[in-house]
Protein backbone atom coordinates (compact mmCIF):
# COMPACT_ATOMS: atom_id res chain seq x y z
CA UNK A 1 -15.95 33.28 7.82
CA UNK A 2 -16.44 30.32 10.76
CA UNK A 3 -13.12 29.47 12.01
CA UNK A 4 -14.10 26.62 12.77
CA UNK A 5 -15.33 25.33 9.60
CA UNK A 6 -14.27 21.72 8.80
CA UNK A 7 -13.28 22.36 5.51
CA UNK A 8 -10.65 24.41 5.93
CA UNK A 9 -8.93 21.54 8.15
CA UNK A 10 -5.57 20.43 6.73
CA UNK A 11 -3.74 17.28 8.15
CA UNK A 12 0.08 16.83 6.87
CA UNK A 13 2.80 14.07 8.28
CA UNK A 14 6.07 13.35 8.27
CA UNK A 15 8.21 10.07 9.50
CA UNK A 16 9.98 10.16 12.71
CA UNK A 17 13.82 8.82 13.11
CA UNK A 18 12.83 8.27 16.48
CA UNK A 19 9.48 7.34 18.11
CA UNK A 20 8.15 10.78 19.56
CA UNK A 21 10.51 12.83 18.03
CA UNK A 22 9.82 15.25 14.96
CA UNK A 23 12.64 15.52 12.86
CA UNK A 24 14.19 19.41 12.89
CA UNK A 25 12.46 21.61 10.13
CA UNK A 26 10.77 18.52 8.85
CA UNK A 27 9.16 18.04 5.16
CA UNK A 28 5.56 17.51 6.16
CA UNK A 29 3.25 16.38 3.34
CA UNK A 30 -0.13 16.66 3.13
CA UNK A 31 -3.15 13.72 3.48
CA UNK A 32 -6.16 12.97 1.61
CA UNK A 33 -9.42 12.41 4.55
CA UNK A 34 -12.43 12.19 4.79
CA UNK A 35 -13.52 12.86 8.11
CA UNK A 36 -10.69 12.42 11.22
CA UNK A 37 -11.46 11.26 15.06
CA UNK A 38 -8.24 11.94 16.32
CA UNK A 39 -7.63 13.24 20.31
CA UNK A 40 -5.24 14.67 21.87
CA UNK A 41 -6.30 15.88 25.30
CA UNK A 42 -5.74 15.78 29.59
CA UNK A 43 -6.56 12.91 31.64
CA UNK A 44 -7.67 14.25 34.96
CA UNK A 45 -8.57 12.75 38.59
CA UNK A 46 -10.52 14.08 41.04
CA UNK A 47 -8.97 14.18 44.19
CA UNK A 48 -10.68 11.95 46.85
CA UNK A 49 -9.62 14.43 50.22
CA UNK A 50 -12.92 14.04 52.31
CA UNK A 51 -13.73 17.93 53.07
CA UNK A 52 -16.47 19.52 55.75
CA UNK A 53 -18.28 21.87 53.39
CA UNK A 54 -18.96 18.79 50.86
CA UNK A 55 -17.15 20.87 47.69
CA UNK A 56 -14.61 19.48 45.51
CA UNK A 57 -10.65 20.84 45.41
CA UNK A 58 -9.56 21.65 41.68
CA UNK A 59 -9.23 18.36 39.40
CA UNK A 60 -5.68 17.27 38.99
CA UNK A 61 -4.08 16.49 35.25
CA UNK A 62 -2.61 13.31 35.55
CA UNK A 63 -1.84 12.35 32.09
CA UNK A 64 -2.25 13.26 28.42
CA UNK A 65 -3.86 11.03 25.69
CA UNK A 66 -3.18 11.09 21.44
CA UNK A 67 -5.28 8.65 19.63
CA UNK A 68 -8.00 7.93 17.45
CA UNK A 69 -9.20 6.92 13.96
CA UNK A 70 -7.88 8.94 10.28
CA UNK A 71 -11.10 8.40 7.47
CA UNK A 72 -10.11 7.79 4.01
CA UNK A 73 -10.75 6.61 0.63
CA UNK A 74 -8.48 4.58 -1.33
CA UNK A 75 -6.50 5.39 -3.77
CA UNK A 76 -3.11 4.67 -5.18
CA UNK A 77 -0.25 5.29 -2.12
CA UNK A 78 2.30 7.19 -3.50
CA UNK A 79 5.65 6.79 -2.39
CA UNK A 80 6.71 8.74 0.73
CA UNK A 81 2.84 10.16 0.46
CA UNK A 82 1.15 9.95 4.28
CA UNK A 83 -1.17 6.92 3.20
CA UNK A 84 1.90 4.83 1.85
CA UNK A 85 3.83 5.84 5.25
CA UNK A 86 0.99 5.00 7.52
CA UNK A 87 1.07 1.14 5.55
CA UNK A 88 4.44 0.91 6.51
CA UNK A 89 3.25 1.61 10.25
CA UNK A 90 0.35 -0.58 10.04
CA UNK A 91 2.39 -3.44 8.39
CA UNK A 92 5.35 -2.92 10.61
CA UNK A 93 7.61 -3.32 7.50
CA UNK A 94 8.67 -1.00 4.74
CA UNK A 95 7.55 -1.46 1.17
CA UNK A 96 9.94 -3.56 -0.55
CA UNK A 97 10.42 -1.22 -3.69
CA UNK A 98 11.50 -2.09 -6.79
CA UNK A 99 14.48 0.07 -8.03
CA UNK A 100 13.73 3.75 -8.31
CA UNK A 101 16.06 7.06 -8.69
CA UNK A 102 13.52 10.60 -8.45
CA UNK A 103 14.82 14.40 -8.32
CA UNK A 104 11.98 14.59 -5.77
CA UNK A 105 11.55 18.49 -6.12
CA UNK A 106 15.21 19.34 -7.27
CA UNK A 107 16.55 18.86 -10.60
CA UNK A 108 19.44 17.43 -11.53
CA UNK A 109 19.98 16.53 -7.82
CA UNK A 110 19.42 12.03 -7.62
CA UNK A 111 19.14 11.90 -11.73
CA UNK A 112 21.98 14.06 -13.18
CA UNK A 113 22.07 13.47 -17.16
CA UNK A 114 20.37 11.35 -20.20
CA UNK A 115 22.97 10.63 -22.83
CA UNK A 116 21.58 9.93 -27.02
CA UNK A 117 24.71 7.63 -26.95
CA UNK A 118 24.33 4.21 -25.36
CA UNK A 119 20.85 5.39 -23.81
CA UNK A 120 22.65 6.15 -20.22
CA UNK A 121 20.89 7.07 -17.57
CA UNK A 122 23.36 8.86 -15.08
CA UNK A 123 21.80 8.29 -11.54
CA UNK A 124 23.59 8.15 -8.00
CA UNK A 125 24.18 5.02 -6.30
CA UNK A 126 21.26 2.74 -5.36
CA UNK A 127 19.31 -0.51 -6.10
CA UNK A 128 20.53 -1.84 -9.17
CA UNK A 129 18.63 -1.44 -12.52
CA UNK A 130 19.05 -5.34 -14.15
CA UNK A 131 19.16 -6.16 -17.84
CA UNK A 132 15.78 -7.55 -19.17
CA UNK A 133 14.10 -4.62 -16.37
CA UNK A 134 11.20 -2.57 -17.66
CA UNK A 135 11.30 1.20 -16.61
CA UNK A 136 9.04 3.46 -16.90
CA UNK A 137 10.58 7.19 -16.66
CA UNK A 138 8.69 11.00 -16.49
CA UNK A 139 8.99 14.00 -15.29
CA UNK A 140 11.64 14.69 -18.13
CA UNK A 141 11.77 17.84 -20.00
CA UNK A 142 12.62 16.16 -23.63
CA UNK A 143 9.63 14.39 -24.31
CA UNK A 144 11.13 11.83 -25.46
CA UNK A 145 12.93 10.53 -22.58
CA UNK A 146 9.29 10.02 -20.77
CA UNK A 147 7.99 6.34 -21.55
CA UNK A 148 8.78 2.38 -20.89
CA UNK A 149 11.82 1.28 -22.05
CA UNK A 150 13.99 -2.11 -21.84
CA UNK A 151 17.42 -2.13 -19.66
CA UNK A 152 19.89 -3.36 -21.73
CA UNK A 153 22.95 -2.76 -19.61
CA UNK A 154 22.26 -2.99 -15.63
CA UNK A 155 24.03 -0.83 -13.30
CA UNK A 156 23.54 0.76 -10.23
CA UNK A 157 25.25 4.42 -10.84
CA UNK A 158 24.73 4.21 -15.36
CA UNK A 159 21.84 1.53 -16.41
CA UNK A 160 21.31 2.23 -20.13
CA UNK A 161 18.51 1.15 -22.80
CA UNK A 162 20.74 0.98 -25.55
CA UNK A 163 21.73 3.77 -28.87
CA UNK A 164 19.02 6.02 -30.58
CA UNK A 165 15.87 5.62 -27.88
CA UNK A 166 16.69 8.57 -25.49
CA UNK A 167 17.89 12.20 -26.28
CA UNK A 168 20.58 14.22 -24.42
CA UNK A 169 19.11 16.05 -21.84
CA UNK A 170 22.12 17.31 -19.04
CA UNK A 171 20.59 18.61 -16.30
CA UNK A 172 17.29 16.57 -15.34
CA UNK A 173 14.13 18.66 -14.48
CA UNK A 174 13.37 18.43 -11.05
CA UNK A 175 10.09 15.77 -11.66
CA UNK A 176 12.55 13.42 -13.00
CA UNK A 177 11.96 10.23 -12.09
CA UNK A 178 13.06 6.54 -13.13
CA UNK A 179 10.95 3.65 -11.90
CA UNK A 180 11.12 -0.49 -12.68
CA UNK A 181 7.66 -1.50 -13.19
CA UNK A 182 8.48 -5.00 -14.91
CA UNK A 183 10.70 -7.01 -17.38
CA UNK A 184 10.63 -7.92 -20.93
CA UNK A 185 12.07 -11.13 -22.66
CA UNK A 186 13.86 -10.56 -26.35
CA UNK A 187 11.84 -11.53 -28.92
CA UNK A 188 10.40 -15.34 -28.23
CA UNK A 189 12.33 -15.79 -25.30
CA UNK A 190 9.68 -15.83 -22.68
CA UNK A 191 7.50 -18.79 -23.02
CA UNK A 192 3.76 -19.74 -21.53
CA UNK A 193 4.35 -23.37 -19.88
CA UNK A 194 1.92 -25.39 -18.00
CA UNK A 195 2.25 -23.94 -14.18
CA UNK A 196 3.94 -20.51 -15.59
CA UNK A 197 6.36 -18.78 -17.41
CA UNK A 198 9.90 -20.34 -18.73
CA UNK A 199 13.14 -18.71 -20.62
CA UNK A 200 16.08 -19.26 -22.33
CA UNK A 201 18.43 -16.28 -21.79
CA UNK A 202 16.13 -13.77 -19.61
CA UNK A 203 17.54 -14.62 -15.65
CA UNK A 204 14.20 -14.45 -13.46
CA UNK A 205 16.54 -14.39 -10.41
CA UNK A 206 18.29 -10.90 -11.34
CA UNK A 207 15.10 -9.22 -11.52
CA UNK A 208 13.92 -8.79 -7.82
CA UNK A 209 10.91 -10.90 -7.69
CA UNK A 210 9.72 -12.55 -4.52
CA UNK A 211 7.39 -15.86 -3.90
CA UNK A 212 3.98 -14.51 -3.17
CA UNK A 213 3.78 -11.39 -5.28
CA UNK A 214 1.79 -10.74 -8.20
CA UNK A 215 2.19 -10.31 -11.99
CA UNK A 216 0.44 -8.92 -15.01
CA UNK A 217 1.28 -10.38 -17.24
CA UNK A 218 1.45 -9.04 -21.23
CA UNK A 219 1.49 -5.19 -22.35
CA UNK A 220 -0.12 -3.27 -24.54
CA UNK A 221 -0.28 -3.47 -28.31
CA UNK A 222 0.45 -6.94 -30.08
CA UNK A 223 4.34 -7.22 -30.18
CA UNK A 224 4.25 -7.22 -26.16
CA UNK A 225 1.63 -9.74 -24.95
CA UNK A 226 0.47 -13.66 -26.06
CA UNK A 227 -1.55 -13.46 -28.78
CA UNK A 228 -3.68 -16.02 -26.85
CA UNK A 229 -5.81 -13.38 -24.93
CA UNK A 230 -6.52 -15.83 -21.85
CA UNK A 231 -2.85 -15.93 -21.22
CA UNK A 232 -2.64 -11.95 -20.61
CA UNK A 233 -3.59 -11.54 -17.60
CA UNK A 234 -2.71 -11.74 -13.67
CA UNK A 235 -1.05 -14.43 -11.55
CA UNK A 236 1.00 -15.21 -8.20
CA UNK A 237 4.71 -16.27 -7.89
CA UNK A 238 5.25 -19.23 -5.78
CA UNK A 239 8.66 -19.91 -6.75
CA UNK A 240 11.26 -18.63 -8.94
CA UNK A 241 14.33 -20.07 -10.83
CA UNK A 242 17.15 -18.74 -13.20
CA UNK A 243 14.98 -19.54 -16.17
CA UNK A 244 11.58 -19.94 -14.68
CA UNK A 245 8.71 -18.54 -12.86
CA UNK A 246 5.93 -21.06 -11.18
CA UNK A 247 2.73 -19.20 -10.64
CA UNK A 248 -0.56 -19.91 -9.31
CA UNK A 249 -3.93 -17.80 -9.52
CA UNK A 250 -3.60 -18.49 -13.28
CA UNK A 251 -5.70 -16.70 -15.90
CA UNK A 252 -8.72 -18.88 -16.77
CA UNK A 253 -7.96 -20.70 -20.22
CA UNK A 254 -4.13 -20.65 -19.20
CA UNK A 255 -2.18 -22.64 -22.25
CA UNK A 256 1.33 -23.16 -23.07
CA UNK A 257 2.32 -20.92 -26.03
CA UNK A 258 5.51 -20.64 -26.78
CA UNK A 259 5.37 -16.49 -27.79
CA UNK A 260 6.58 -17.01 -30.96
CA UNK A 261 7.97 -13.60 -32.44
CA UNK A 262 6.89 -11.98 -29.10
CA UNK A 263 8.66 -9.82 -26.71
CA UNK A 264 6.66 -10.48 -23.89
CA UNK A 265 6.58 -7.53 -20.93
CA UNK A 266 6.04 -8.83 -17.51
CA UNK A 267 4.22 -5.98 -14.60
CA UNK A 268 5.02 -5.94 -11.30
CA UNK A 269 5.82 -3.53 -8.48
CA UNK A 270 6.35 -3.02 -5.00
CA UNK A 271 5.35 -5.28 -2.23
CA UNK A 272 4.89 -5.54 1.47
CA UNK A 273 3.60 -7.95 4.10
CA UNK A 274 3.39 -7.62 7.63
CA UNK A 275 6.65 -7.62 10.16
CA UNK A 276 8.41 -6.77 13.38
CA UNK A 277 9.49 -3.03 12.47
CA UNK A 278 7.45 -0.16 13.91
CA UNK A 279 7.17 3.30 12.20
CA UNK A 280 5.74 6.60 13.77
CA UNK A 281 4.55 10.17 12.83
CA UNK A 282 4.23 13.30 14.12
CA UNK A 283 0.61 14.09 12.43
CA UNK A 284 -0.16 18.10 13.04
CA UNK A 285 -3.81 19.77 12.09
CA UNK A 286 -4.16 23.03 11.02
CA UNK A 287 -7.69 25.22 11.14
CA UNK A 288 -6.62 27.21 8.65
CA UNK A 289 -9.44 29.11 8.78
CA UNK A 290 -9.29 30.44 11.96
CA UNK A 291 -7.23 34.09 12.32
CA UNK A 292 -4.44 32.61 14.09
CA UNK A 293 -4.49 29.12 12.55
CA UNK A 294 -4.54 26.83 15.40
CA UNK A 295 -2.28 23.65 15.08
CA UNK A 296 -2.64 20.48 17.20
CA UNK A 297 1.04 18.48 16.87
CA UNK A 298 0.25 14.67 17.90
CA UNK A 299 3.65 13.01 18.16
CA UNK A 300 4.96 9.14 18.28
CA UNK A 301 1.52 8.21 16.00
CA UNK A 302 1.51 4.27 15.32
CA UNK A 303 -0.97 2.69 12.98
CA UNK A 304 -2.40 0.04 15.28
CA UNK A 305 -5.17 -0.69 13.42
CA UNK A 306 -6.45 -0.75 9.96
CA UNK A 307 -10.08 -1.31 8.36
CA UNK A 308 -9.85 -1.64 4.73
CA UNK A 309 -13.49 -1.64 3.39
CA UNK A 310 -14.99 -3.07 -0.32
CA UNK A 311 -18.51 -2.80 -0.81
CA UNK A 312 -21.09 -2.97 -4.00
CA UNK A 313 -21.95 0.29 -5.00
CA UNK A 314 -19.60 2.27 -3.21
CA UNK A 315 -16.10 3.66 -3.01
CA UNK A 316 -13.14 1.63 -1.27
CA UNK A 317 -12.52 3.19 1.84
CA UNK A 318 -10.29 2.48 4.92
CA UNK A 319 -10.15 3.67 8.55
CA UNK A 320 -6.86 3.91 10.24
CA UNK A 321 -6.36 3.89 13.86
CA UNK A 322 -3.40 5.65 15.36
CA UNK A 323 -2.20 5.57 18.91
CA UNK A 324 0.78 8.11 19.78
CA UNK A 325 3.07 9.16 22.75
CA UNK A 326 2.72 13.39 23.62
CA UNK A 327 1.50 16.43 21.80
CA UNK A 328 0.80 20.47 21.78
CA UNK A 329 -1.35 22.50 20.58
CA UNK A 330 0.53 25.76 19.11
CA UNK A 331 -0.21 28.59 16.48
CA UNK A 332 2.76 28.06 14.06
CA UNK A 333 2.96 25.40 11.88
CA UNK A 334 6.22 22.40 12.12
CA UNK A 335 5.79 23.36 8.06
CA UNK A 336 4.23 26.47 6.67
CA UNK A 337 4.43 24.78 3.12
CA UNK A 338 3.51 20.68 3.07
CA UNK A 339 3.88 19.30 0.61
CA UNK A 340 0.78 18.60 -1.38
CA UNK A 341 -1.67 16.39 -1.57
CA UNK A 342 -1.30 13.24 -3.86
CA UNK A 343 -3.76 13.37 -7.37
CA UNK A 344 -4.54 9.78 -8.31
CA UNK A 345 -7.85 9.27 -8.26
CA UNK A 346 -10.13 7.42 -5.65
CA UNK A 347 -11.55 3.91 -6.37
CA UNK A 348 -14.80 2.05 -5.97
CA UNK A 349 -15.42 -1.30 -5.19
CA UNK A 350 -17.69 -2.75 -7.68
CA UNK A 351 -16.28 -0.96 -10.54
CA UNK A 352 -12.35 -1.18 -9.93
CA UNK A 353 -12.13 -4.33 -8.06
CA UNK A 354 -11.14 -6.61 -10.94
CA UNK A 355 -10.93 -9.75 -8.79
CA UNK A 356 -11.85 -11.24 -5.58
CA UNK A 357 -10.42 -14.99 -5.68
CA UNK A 358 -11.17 -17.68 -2.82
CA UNK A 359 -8.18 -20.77 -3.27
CA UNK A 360 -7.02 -19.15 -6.36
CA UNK A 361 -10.54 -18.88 -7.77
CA UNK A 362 -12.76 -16.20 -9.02
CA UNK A 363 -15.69 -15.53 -6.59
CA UNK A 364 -18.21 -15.74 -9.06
CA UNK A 365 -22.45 -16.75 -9.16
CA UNK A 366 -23.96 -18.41 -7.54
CA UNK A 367 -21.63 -16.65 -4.59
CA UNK A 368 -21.21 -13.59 -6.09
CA UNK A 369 -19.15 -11.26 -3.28
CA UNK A 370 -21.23 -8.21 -1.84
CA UNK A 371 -18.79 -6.71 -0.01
CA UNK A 372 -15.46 -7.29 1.78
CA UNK A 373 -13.42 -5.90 4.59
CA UNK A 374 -9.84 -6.49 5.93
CA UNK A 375 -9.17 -5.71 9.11
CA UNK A 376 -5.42 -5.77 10.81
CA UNK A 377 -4.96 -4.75 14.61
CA UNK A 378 -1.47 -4.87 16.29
CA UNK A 379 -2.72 -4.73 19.72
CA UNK A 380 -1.12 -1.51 20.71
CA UNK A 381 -0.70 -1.07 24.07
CA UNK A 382 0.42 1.90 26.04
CA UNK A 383 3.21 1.93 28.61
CA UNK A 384 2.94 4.72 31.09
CA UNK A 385 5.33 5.65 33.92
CA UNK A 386 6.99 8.20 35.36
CA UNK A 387 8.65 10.63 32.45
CA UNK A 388 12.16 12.35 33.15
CA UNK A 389 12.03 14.44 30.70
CA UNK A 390 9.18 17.12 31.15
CA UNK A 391 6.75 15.30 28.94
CA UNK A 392 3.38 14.31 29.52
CA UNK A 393 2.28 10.73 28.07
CA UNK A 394 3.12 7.36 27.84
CA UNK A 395 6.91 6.23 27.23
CA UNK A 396 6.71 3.86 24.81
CA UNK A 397 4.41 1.61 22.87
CA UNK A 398 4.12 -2.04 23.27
CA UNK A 399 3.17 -4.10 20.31
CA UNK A 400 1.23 -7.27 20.22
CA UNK A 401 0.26 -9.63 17.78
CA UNK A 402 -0.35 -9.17 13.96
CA UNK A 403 -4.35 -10.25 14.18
CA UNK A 404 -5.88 -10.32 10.75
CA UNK A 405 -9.09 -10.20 10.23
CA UNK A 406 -11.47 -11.00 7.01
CA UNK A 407 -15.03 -10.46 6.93
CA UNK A 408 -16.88 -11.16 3.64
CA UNK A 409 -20.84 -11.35 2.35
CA UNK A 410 -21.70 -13.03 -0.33
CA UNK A 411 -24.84 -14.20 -1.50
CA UNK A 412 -25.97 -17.94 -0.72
CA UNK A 413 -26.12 -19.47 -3.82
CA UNK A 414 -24.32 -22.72 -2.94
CA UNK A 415 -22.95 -24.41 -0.28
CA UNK A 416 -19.58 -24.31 -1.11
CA UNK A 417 -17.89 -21.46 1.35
CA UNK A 418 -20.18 -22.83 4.16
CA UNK A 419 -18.86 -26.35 4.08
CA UNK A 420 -15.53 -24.99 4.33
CA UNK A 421 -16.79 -22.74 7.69
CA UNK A 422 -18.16 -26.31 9.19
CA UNK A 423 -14.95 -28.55 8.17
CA UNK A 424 -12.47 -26.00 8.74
CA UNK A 425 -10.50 -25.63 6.05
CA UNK A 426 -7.61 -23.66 5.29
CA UNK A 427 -8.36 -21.28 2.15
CA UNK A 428 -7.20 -18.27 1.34
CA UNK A 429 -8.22 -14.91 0.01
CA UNK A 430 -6.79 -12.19 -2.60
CA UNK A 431 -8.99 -8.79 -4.31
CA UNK A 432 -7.31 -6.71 -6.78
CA UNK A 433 -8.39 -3.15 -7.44
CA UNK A 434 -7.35 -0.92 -10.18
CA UNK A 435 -7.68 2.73 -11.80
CA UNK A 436 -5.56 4.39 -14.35
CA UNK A 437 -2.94 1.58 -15.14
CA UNK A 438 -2.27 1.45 -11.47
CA UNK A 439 -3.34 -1.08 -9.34
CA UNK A 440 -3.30 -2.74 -5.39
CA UNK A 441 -3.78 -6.38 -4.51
CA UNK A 442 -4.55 -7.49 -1.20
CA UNK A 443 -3.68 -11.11 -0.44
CA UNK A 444 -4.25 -13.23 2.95
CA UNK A 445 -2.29 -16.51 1.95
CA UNK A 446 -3.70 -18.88 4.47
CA UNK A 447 -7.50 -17.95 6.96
CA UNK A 448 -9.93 -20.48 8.33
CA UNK A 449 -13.81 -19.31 8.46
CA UNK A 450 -14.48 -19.19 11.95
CA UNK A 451 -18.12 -17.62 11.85
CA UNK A 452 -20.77 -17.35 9.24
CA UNK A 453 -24.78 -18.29 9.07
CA UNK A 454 -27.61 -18.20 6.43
CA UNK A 455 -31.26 -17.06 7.00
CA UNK A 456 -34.21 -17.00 4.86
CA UNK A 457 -35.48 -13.14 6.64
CA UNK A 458 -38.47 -12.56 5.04
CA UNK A 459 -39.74 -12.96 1.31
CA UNK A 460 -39.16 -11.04 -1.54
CA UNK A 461 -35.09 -11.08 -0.02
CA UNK A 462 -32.12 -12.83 -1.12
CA UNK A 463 -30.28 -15.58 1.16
CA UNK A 464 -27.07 -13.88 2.14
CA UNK A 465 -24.18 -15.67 4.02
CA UNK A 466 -21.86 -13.32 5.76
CA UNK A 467 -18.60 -15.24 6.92
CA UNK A 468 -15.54 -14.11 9.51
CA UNK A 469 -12.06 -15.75 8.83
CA UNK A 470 -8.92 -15.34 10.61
CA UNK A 471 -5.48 -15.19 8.93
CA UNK A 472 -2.50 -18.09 10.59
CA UNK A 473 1.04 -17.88 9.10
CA UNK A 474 1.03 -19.34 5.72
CA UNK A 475 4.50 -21.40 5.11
CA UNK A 476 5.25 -19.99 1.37
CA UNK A 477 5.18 -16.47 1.98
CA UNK A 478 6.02 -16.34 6.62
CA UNK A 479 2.96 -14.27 6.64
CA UNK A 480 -0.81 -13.24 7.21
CA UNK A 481 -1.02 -10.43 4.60
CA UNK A 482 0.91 -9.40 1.72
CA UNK A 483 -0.21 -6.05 -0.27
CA UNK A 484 1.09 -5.81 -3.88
CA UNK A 485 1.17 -1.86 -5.44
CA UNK A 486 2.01 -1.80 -9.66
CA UNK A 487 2.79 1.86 -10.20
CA UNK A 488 1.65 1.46 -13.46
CA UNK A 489 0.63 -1.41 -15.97
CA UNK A 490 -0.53 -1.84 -19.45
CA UNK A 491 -4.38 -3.93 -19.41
């Protein structure tokens, strides 16, 4: 067997406390790639002493380098999986979850008991679980404890959904896991107005919503959604009150219905935009196949750049650029036993996207969208100096701006997104993609087209118009891109 066969290369990451630190015996976990560019290697100089036999003395190592681009296609990021960490660097922000309590690999251990009486849920202390919340729990060994259910009692340590739902189950199974993926209204309490959603007991401001995140709105099954079909679909808060929810990027055919008889469940999940707060790795690769596996430890690894990629006929893919402090190469492992890699399926572009909206409206023909990228770049930059600590590498990482980047190419079929390139308008762009009641939506709240012509190339051809925007901070949301992940949802 080849050693050196790609195949049997395994990547696995784990979060640093401290930027080019590993944590001691750290839990690495496995990533999904494609294909990897990542370098970690010498800087050298050759020395410029003038000698009389015209040779050369021995190059001198000056420095070392750890860089370079991770290949990937999208799917759904996990909590705590490398692809959701590596947001969280790219963003400079955490994700904003909504609340969540998981054994994570040992039972009994974060969820300690289900109770038949009361519905109780026995978790330790955390985010709050709010009445009117929709959770969705697994991972349970009584069967029937695994489903969505309403919180009827909110509490941080004992939420409960209420007598004769859940069974007693003591000792959790180590999958366990507890999750708020929405909210649902009693029975015609949540209401379909003009610009959104209204109530009469349900509290919108208990539930953990922000301005700027999105909503699916309706479940499955006729008790849960409008039975006006247009009104079951997705939107985008832009603000919230005690007893109502204004939201834009309404369904087509929106209508006010008042839900008669209806207990109307609301989808939503975690969220993050872009901030100040930077996040590392220590990213190790293993050639497994090799006698002695060889393993190259990159340490201090910051996202500074990510290319998220949508285009007809292929899968949604995404290239992210890391920059990083020191490294070694060694033959053991930081973790002999990752954690493995996430399941949930990859997604294409043409068949998952479910929306790409320009000002809150469908792309649609004559314009219809060809493909779409997102690009964000921090402007990393590198600081090196003199190291006191018997390292080789740079000391620290300076960060620049948050530039963000769409390009888009649609085909010509008006004139519509061109006069908006020549009179410089502020628009703004959003794509949803989904798979397997899961879904991610991309939003840049406020770009201006700076670039974009049409040509007629030849005949027999279509007219294509491929535009450049850049994102400016939009005023509702303080930001240039948001991304929206629904752990699950019911179509």
């Amino acid at each position: 067997m080849a050693g050196s066969d790609t195949n049997r290369v395994r990547m696995t990451v784990v979060r640093e406390e401290e930027l080019g630190v590993t944590p001691d015996t750290p839990r690495m976990r496995a990533h999904r790639f494609t294909g990897e560019g990542l370098q970690y290697q010498p800087s050298f100089v050759q020395s410029e002493e003038i000698r009389d036999d015209r040779m050369n003395s021995d190059p001198t190592k000056v420095n070392e380098t750890s860089q370079g681009p991770i290949n990937g296609e999208l799917s759904y990021p996990v909590d705590g999986s490398p692809l959701s960490m590596f947001l969280e660097s790219l963003f400079f922000n955490p994700w904003d979850n909504t609340p969540q309590r998981d054994n994570d690999g040992t039972a009994d251990s974060v969820i300690t008991g289900v109770a038949a009486t009361g519905g109780v849920i026995t978790v330790t202390a955390g985010e709050a679980f709010a009445v009117g919340h929709l959770i969705r729990t697994s991972g349970f060994a009584q069967s029937g404890n695994n489903g969505l259910f309403k919180i009827t009692t909110g509490s941080t340590t004992v939420p409960a959904v209420g007598n004769a739902i859940l069974t007693d189950e003591a000792a959790p199974a180590a999958g366990a896991r507890v999750k708020v993926v929405g909210f649902e209204g009693a029975s015609g309490d949540i209401t379909a107005v003009a610009d959104g959603l209204s109530s009469t007991t349900l509290n919108f401001t208990t539930l953990g919503l922000s301005v700027g995140q999105w909503v699916k709105i309706g479940g499955a099954g006729a008790a849960y959604r409008y039975a006006a079909a247009a009104l079951n679909g997705w939107a985008r808060i832009i603000d919230i009150a005690a007893n109502k929810l204004t939201l834009d990027n309404l369904p087509t055919g929106w209508a006010t219905n008042t839900g008669a008889g209806k207990t109307i469940r609301v989808f939503f999940g975690d969220t993050i935009k872009n901030g100040v707060t930077m996040f590392s790795h220590t990213i190790e690769r293993g050639w497994l196949g090799q006698t002695v596996p060889s393993y190259i430890i990159q340490r201090g690894m910051v996202t500074g750049q990510g290319e998220f990629t949508f285009a007809s006929e292929a899968l949604a893919t995404y290239v992210l650029t890391q920059s990083g402090l020191t490294g070694e190469v060694s033959d053991a492992s930081l973790d002999d036993v990752p954690e493995p890699v996430t399941t949930n399926r990859t997604m294409a572009a043409a068949v998952n996207v479910g929306r790409i909206a320009e000002n809150g409206v469908q792309i649609g023909g004559p314009n219809f969208v060809r493909s779409l990228g997102i690009t964000i770049n921090n402007n990393l930059r590198m600081l090196n100096a003199i190291r006191s600590d018997e390292q080789v590498g740079p000391v620290d990482i300076g960060t620049g701006s948050c530039d963000v980047t769409v390009t888009m190419e649609t085909y010509f079929g008006s004139k519509v997104l061109l006069d908006k390139l020549f009179n410089s308008t502020p628009t703004n762009i959003n794509a949803r993609i989904s798979k397997d009641g899961q879904a991610l939506i991309y939003g840049v709240p406020r770009l201006t087209f700076t670039e974009g012509s049409t040509s007629a190339g030849g005949k027999n051809q279509d007219s294509m118009l491929p535009l450049t925007a850049m994102a400016s901070k939009d005023t509702l949301t303080g930001a240039h891109i948001l991304l929206d992940r629904l752990e699950y949802f019911e179509a």
